[in-house]
Protein backbone atom coordinates (compact mmCIF):
# COMPACT_ATOMS: atom_id res chain seq x y z
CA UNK A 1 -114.93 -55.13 -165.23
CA UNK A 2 -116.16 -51.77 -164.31
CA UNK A 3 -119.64 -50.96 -163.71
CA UNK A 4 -119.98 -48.44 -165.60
CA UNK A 5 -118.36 -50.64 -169.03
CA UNK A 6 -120.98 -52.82 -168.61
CA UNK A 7 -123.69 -50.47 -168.20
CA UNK A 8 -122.70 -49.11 -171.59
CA UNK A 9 -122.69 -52.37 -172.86
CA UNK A 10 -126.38 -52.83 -171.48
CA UNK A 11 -127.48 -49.49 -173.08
CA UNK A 12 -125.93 -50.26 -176.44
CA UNK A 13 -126.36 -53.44 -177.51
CA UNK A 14 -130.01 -52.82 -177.48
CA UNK A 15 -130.37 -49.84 -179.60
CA UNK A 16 -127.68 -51.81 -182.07
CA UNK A 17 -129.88 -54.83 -182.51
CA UNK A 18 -132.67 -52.33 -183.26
CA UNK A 19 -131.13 -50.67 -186.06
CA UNK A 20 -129.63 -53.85 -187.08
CA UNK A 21 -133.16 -55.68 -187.06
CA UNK A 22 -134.75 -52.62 -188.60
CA UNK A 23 -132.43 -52.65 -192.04
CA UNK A 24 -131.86 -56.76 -191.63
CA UNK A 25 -135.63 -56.84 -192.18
CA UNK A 26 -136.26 -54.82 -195.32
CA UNK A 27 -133.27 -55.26 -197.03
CA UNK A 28 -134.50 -58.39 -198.77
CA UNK A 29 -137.90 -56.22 -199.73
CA UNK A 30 -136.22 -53.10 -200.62
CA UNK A 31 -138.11 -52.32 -203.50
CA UNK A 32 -140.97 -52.74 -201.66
CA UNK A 33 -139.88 -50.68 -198.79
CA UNK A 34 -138.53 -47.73 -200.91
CA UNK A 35 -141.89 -47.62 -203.14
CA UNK A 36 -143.85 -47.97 -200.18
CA UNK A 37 -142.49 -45.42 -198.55
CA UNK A 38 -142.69 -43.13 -201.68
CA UNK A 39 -146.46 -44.19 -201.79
CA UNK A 40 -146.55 -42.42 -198.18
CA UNK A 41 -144.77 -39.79 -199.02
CA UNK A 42 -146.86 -38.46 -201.88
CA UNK A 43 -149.10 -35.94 -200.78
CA UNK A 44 -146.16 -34.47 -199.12
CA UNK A 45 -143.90 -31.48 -200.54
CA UNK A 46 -141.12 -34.43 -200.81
CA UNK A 47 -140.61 -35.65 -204.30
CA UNK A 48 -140.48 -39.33 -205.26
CA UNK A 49 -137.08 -38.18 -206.52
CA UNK A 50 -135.75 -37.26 -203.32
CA UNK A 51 -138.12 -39.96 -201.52
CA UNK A 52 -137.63 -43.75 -203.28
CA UNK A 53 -133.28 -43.25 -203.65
CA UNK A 54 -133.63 -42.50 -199.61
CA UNK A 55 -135.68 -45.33 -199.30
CA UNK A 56 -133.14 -47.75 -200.69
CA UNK A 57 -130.22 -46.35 -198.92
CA UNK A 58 -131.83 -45.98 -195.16
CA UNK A 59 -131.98 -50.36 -194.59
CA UNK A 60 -128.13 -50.32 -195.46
CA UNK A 61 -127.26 -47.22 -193.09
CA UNK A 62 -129.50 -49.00 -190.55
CA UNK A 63 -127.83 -52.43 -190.70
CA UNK A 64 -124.16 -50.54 -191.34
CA UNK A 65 -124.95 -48.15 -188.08
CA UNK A 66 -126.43 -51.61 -186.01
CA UNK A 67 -123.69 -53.85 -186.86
CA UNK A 68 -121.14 -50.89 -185.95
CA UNK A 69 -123.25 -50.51 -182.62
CA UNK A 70 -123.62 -54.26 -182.06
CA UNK A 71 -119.67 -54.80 -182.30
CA UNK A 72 -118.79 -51.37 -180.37
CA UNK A 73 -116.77 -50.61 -183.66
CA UNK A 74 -116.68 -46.94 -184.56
CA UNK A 75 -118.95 -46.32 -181.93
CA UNK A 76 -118.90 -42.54 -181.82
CA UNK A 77 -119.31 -42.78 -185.76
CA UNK A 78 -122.22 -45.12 -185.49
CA UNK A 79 -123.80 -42.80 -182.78
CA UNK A 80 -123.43 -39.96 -185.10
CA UNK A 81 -124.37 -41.80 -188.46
CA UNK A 82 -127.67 -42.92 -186.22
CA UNK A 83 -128.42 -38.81 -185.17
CA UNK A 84 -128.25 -38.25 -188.79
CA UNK A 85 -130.90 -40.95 -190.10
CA UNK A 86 -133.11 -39.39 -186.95
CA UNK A 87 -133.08 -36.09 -188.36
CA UNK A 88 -133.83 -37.13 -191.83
CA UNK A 89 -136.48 -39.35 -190.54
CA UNK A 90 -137.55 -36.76 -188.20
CA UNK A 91 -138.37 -33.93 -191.45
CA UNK A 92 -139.67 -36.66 -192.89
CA UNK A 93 -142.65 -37.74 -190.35
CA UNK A 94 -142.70 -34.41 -189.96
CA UNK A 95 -143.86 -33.77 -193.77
CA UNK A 96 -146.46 -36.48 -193.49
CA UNK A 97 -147.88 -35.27 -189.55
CA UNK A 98 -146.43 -38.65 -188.27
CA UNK A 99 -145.82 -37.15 -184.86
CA UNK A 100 -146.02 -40.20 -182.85
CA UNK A 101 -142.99 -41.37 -185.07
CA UNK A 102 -141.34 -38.03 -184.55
CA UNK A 103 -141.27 -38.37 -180.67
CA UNK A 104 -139.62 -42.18 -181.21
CA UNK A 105 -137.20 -41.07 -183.25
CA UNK A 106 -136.53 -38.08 -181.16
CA UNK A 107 -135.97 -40.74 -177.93
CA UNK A 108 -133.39 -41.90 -180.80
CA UNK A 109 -131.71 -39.47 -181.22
CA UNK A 110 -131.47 -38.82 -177.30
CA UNK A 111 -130.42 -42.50 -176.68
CA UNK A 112 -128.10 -41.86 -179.54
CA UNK A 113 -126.59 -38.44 -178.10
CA UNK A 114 -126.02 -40.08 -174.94
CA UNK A 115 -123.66 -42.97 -175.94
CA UNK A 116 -121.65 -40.62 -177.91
CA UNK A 117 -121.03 -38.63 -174.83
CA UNK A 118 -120.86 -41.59 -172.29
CA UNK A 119 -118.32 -42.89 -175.24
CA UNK A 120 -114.93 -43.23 -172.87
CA UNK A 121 -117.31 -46.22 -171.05
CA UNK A 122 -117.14 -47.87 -174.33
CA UNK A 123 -114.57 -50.56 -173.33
CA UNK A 124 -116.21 -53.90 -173.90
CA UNK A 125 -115.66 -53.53 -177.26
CA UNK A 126 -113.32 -53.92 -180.50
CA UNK A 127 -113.04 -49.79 -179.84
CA UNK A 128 -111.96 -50.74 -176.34
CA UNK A 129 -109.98 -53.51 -177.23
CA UNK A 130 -108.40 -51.39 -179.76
CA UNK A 131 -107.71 -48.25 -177.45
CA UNK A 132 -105.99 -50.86 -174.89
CA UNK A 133 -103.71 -52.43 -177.18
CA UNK A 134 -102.82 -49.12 -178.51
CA UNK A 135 -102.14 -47.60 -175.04
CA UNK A 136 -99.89 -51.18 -174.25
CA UNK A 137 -98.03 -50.47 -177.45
CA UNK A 138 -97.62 -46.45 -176.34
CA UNK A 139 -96.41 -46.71 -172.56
């Protein structure tokens, strides 16, 4: 095993049991995440119409993009999928001057950025066990 595999490993199993915790953990109360975070949202420009459907939908993209990141399946999919909840939660705690939350989900998005790039490391995985077997089959 390679250093560098298992440094991967190290930096993304944690950021996949964070989204994975994050959506595990309001899924059962997603009514009362999604109005909740409509409630927050209303002296914003946002309207509840754009607000509460987002609401429901960001726990599942959170557990889908954790579970991807947990397994190392689709990892460059997850990593994108995850830069593209940060930006819509970015304009979001932007609209409501949540700037402490912007600069999190900024380090996110960084985090994020940087195992897409690092990606070829990716090898304790199913995406490295799948690019091994499929290099076997090829040579």
């Amino acid at each position: 095993m390679r250093k560098e595999s298992f440094t991967y490993l190290l930096a993304r199993l944690p950021i996949g049991m964070s989204f994975f915790g994050q959506g595990l953990e309001r899924l059962p109360k997603l009514d009362a995440f999604s109005h909740g975070m409509a409630a927050s949202f209303s002296k914003s420009i946002l309207p509840e119409a754009l607000v509460l459907p987002f609401g429901y939908v960001l726990p599942v993209l959170e557990l889908l993009t954790g579970i991807l990141l947990l397994l190392g399946l689709f990892t460059r999919y997850a990593a994108v999928l995850g830069v593209a909840l940060m930006l819509a939660l970015i304009f979001g705690s932007s609209m409501i001057e949540q700037w402490n939350n912007v600069f999190t989900q900024i380090i996110y998005g960084a985090y994020l950025a940087l195992l897409f790039y690092f990606a070829e490391y990716n090898t304790i995985s199913i995406d490295g066990v799948w690019r091994n077997n499929f290099s076997a089959i090829n040579n």
